[in-house]
Protein backbone atom coordinates (compact mmCIF):
# COMPACT_ATOMS: atom_id res chain seq x y z
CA UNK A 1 -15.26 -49.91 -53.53
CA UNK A 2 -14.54 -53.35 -54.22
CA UNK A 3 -11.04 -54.80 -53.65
CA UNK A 4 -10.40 -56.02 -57.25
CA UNK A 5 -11.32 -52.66 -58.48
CA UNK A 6 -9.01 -50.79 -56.45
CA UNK A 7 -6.14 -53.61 -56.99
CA UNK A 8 -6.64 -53.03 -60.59
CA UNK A 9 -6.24 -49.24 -60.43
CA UNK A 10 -3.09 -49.88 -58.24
CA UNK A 11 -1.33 -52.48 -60.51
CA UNK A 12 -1.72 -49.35 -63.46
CA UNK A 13 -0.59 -46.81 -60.91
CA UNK A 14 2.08 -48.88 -60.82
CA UNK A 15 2.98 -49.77 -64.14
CA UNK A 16 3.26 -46.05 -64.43
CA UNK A 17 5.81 -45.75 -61.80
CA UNK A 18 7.64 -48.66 -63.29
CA UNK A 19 7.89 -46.60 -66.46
CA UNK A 20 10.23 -44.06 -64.89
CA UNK A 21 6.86 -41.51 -65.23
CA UNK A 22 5.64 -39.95 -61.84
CA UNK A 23 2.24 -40.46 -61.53
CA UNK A 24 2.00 -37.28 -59.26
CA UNK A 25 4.25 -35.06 -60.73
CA UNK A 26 4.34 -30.89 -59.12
CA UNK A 27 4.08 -28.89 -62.64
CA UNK A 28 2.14 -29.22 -65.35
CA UNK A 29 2.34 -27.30 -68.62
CA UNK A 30 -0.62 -26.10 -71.25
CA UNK A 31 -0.53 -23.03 -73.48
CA UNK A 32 -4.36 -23.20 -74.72
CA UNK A 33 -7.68 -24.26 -73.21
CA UNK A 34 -9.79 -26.83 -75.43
CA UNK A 35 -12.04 -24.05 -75.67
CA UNK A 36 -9.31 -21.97 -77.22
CA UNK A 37 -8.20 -24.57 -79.70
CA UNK A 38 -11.53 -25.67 -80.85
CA UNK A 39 -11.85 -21.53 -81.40
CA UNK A 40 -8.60 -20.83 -83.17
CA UNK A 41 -8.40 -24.08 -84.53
CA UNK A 42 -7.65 -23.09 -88.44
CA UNK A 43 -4.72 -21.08 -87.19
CA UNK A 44 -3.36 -23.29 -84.73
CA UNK A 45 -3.04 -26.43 -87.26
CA UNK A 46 0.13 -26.98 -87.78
CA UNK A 47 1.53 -25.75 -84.56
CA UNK A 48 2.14 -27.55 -80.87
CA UNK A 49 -0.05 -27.89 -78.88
CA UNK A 50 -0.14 -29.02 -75.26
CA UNK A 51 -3.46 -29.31 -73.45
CA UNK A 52 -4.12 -30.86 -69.53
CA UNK A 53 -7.29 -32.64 -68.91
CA UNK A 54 -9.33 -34.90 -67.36
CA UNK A 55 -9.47 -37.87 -69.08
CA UNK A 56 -13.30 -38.98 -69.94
CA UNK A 57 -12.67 -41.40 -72.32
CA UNK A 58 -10.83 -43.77 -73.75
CA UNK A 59 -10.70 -45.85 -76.90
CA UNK A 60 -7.84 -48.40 -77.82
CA UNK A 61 -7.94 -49.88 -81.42
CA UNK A 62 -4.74 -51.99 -81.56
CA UNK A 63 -1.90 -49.45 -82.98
CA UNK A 64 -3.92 -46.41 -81.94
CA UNK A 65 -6.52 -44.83 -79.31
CA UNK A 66 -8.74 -42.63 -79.18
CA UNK A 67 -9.51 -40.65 -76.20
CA UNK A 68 -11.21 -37.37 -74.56
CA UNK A 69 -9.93 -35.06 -72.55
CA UNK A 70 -12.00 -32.34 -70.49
CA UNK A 71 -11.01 -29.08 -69.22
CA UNK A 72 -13.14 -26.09 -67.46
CA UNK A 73 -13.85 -25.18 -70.44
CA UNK A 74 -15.19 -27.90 -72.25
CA UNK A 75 -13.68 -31.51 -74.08
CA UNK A 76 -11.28 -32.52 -76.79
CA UNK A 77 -10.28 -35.64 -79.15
CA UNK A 78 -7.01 -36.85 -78.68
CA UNK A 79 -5.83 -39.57 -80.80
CA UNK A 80 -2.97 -41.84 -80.55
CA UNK A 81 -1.11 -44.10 -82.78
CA UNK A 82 2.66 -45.77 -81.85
CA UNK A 83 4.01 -44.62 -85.06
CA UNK A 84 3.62 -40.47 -83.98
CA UNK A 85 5.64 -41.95 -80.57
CA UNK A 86 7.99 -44.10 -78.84
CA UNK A 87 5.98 -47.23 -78.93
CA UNK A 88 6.09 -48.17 -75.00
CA UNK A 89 4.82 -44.84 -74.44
CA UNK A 90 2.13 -45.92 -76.20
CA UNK A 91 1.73 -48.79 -74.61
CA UNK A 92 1.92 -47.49 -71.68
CA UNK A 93 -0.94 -44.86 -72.32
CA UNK A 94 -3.22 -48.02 -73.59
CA UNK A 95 -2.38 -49.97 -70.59
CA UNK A 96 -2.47 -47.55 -67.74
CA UNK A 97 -4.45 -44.60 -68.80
CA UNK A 98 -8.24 -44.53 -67.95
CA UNK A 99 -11.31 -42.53 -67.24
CA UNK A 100 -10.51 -39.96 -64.10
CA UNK A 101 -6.98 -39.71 -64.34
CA UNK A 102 -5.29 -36.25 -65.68
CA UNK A 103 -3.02 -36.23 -68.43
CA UNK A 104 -1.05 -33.42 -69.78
CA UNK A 105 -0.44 -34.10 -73.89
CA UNK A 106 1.36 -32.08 -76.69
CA UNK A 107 0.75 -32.80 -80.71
CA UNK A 108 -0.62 -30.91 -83.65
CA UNK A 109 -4.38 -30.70 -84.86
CA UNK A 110 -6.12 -32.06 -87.33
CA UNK A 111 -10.06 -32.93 -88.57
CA UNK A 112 -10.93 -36.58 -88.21
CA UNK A 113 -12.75 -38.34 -91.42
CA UNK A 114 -16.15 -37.28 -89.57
CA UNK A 115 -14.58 -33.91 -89.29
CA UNK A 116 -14.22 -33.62 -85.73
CA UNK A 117 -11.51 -31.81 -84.40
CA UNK A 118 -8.99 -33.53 -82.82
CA UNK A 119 -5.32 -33.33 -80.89
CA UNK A 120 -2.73 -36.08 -82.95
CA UNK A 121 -0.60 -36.69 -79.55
CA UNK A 122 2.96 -37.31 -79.66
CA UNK A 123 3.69 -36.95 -76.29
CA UNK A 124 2.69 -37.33 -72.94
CA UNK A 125 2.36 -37.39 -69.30
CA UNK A 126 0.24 -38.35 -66.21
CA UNK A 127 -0.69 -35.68 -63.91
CA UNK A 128 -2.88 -37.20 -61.42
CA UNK A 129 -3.04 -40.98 -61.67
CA UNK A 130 -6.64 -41.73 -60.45
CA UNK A 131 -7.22 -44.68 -57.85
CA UNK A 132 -11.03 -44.46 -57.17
CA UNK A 133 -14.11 -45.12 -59.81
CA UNK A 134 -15.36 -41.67 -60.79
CA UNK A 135 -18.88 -41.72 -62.36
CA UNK A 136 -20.10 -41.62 -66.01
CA UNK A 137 -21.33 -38.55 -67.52
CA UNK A 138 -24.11 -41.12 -69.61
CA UNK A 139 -25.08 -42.64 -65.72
CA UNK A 140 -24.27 -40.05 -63.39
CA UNK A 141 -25.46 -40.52 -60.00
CA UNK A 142 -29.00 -41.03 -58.87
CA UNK A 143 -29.43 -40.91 -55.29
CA UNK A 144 -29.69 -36.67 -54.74
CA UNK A 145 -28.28 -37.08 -51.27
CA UNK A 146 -25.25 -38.59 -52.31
CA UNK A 147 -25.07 -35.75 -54.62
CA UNK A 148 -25.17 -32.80 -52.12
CA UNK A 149 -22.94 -34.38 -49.86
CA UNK A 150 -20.37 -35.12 -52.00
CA UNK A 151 -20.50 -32.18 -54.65
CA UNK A 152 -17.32 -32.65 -56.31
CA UNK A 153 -18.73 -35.56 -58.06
CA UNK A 154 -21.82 -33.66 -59.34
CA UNK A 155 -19.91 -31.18 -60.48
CA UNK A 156 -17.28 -33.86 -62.10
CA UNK A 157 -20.17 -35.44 -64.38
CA UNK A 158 -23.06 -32.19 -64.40
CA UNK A 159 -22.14 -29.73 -67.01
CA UNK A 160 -25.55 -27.62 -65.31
CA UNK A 161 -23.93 -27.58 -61.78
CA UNK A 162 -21.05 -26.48 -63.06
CA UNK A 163 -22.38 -23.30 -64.86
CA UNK A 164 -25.25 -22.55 -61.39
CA UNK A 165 -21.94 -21.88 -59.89
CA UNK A 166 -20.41 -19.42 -62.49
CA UNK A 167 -23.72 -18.03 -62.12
CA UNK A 168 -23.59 -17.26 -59.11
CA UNK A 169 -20.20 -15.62 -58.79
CA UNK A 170 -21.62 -13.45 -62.20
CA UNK A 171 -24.80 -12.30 -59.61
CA UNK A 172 -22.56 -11.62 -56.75
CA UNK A 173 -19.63 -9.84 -58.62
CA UNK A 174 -22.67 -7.65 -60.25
CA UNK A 175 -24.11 -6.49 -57.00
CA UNK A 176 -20.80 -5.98 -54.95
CA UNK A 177 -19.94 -3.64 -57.97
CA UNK A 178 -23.32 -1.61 -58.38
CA UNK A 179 -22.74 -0.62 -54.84
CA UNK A 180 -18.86 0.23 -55.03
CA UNK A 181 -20.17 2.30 -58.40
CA UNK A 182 -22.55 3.91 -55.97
CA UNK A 183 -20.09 5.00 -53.53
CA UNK A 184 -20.65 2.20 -50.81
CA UNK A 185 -17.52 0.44 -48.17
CA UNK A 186 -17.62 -3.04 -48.51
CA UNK A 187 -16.55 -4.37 -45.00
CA UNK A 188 -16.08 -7.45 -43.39
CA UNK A 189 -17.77 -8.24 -39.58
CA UNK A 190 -17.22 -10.58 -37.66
CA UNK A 191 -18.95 -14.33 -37.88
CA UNK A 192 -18.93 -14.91 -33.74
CA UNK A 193 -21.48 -12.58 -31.37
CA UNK A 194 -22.10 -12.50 -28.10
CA UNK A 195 -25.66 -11.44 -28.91
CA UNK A 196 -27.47 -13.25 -32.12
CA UNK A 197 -29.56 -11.18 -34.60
CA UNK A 198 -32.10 -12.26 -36.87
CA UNK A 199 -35.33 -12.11 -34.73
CA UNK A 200 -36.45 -15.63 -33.79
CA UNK A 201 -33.88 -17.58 -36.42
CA UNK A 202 -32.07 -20.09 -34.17
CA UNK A 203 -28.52 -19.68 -34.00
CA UNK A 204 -25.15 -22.20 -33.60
CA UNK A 205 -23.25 -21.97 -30.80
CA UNK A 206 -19.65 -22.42 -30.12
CA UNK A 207 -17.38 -22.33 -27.62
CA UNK A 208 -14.01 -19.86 -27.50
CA UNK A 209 -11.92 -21.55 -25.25
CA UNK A 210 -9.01 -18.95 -24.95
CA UNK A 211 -11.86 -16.53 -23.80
CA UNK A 212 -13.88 -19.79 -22.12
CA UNK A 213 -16.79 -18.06 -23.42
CA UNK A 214 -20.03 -19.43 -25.87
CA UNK A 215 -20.28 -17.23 -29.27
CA UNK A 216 -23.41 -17.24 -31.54
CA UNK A 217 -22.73 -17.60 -35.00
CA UNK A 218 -23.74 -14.69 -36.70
CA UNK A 219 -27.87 -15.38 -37.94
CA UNK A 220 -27.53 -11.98 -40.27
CA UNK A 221 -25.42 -9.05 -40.68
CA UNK A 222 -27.13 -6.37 -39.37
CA UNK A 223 -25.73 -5.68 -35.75
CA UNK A 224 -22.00 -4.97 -36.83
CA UNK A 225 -23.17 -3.08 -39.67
CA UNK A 226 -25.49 -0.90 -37.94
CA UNK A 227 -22.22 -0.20 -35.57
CA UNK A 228 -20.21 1.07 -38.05
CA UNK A 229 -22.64 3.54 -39.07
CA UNK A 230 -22.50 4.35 -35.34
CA UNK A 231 -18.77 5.21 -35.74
CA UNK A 232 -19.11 7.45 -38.69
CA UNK A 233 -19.75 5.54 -41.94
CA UNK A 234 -22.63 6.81 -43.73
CA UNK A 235 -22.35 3.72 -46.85
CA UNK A 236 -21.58 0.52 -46.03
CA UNK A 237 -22.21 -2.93 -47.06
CA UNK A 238 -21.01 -6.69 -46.82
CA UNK A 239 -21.39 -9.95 -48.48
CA UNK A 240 -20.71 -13.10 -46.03
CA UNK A 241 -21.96 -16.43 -44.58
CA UNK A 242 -24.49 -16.63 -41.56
CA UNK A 243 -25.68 -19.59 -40.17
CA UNK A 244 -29.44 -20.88 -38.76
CA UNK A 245 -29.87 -23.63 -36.87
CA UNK A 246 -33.05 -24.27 -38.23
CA UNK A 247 -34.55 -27.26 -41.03
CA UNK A 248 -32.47 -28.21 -44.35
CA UNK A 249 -33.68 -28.95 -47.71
CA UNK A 250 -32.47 -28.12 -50.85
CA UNK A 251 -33.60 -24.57 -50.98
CA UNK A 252 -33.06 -23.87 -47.33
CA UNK A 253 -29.52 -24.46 -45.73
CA UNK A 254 -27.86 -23.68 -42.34
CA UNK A 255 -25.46 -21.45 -44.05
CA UNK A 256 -25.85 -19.74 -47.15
CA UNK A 257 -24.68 -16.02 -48.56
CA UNK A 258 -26.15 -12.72 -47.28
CA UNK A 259 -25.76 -9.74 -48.35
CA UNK A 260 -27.26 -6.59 -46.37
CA UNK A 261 -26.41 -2.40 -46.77
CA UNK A 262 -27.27 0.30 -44.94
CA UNK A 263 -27.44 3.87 -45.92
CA UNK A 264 -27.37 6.34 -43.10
């Protein structure tokens, strides 16, 4: 990152320090999601509202801004003007306040003249003062390496990534309860072996140096499972990493889930 860039995001870090605000402050307050006030938004007019965000956006006009905040569950327009607050508070948000840094802000709702629903702020605060360039959701970020080894940022700006992963968690939650509906013991084995399953998949090795002994990290879950049934469990099943040694692309990574059951 170049110097002047970070120097600039310093001098606003601290202009909000010299405000008296914390830039880093321990709790933070909301009582809706945007998702919930975009929802319920005919009978939350007229009410407060606080919301905590990422800030995506922002849009100063002289007297007011404009700005957007983003939550898990999806974006809202905030808009500010120094007559619905102190005026150096404004200021302060115009000055100081840009894309990547969290903000927590209370106001009422309202429709914008092109009808779009939107937050009129009268108050608020920094939660996480951001110090490094985050990248645009119009831009994003190109190179695909940079993008799977640094996967908070794809997530940050890739609404898709975001929802593969609540995917996921839907597929896994589905199949862990099918089998605790069918009567199966989930269980959890352990990740280091003395001797490595999974046929002719390379394993990791490690070292355990209060035993001063090399482990295998586990290649599959079948040897412990096949152990309990050994000791008297006839349904039995586990979800879990295991690790192979072996070539990486994007469909094909040294450690990944698993899921195996056996039925005795």
């Amino acid at each position: 990152m170049r110097e002047d860039i970070l120097q600039t995001k310093l001098d606003k870090l601290q202009q909000v320090r010299d405000f008296g605000m914390d830039p880093y402050p321990e709790k933070s307050e909301k009582n809706f999601t945007n998702k919930e006030v975009s929802e319920k938004f005919n009978d939350l007019v007229g009410k407060k509202i606080t919301l905590a965000g990422r800030v995506r956006s922002t849009r100063p006009m002289g007297g007011s801004a404009f700005a957007h905040i983003e939550d898990e569950s999806g974006k809202m327009q905030l808009f500010f003007n120094k007559a619905n607050m102190p005026e150096d508070l404004f200021r302060l948000f115009s000055k100081s306040v840009e894309a990547g840094d969290f903000v927590q802000v209370s106001g009422e709702l309202f429709l914008t003249k092109t009808e779009e629903k939107s937050l009129k702020v009268m108050d608020w605060k920094m939660l996480s003062k951001n110090i490094r360039p985050i990248p645009t959701e119009h831009f994003g970020i190109k190179d695909e390496e940079e993008l799977l080894r640094r996967r908070y940022l794809d997530l940050m700006t890739n609404s898709q990534t975001r929802e593969l992963f609540r995917k996921k968690n839907i597929f896994w939650q589905t199949v862990r309860n099918f089998l605790l509906r069918e009567g199966f013991l989930e269980v959890q084995t352990p990740v280091f072996e003395h001797i490595p399953g999974g046929a002719e998949a390379e394993p990791f090795i490690t070292h355990h140096n209060a035993l001063d002994q090399d482990f295998y990290m586990r290649i599959s879950l079948e040897l412990a499972l096949k152990r309990l049934l050994v000791g008297g469990y006839e349904k039995v099943f586990e979800i879990g990493r295991v690790f192979r040694n072996e070539g990486m692309d994007r469909e094909h990574l040294q450690e990944f889930d698993h899921m195996e059951f056996y039925w005795a």
